[in-house]
Protein backbone atom coordinates (compact mmCIF):
# COMPACT_ATOMS: atom_id res chain seq x y z
CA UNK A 1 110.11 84.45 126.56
CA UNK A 2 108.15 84.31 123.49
CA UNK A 3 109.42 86.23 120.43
CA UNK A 4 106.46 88.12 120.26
CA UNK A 5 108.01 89.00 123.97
CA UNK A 6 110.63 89.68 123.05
CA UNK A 7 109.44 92.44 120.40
CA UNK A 8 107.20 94.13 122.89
CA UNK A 9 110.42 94.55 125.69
CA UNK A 10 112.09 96.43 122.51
CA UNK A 11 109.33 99.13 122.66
CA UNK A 12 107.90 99.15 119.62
CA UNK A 13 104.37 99.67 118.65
CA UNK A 14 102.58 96.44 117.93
CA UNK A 15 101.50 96.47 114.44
CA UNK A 16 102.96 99.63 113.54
CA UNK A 17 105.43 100.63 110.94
CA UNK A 18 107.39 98.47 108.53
CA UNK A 19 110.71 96.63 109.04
CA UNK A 20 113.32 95.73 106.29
CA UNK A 21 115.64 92.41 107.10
CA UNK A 22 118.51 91.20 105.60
CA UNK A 23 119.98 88.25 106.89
CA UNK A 24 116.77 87.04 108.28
CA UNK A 25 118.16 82.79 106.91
CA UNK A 26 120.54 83.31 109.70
CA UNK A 27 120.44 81.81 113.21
CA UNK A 28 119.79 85.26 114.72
CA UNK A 29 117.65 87.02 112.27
CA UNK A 30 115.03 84.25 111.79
CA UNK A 31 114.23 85.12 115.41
CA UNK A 32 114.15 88.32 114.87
CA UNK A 33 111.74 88.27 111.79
CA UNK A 34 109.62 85.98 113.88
CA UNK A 35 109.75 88.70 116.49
CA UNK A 36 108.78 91.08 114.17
CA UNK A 37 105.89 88.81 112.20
CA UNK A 38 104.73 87.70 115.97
CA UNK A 39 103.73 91.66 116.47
CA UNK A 40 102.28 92.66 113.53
CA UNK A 41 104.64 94.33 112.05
CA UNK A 42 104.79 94.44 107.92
CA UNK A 43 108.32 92.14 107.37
CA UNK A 44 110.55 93.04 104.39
CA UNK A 45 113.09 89.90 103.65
CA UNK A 46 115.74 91.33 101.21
CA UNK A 47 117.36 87.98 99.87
CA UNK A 48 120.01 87.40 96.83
CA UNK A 49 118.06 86.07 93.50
CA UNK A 50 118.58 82.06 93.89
CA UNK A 51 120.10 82.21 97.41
CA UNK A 52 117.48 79.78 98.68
CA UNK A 53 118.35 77.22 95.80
CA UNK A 54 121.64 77.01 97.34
CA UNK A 55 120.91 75.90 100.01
CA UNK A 56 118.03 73.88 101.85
CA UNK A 57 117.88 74.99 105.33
CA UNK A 58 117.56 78.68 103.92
CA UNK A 59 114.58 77.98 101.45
CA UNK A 60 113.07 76.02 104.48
CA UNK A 61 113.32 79.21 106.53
CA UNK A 62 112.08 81.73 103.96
CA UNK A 63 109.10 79.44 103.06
CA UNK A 64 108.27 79.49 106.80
CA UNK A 65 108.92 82.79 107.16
CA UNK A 66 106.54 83.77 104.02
CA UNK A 67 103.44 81.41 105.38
CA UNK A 68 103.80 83.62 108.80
CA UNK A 69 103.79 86.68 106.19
CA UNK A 70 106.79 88.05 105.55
CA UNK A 71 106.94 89.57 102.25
CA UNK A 72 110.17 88.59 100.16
CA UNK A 73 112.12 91.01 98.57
CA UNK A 74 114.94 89.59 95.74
CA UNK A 75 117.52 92.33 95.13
CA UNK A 76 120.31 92.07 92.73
CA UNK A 77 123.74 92.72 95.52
CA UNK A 78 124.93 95.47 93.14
CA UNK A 79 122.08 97.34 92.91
CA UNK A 80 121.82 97.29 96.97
CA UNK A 81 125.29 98.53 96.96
CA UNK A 82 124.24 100.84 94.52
CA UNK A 83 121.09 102.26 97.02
CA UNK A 84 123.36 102.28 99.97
CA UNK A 85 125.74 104.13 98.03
CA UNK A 86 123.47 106.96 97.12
CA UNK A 87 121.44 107.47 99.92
CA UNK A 88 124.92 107.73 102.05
CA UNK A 89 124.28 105.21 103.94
CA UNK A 90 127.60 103.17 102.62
CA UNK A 91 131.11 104.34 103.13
CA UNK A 92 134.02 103.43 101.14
């Protein structure tokens, strides 16, 4: 099953709405922002500032990711914490 499949079994509209990733460098998420790229959906990455410095397999991934058209998002992990927080979507 393609990813683009994949996507379509979930329900969702193709090419409608946005989605927001984090942890799309990981095994799992990388196939789910292809998924997501595959049906036309706009793609959010939220990554750390530098995180694909450290390390080559995730810079690889977001660079592929971004040529397919995923838009990269650096956020400072305080200031997530900080959105989270105040929107009450983060419990103590």
């Amino acid at each position: 099953m393609t990813t683009a499949a994949a996507a379509s079994k979930t329900g969702s509209g193709s090419g409608s709405g946005s989605v927001l990733m984090i942890g799309a460098t990981g095994y799992i998420g990388r196939f789910i922002a292809e998924a997501s790229l595959d049906s036309g959906k706009t793609t959010y990455l939220l990554v750390r500032p530098g995180s694909s410095s450290s390390s080559p397999s995730k810079a690889a991934a977001l660079k592929e990711l971004k040529s397919k058209g995923a838009i990269i998002v650096e956020v400072i992990t305080h200031f997530l914490a900080h959105v989270l927080f105040v929107n009450g979507a983060y419990e103590n």
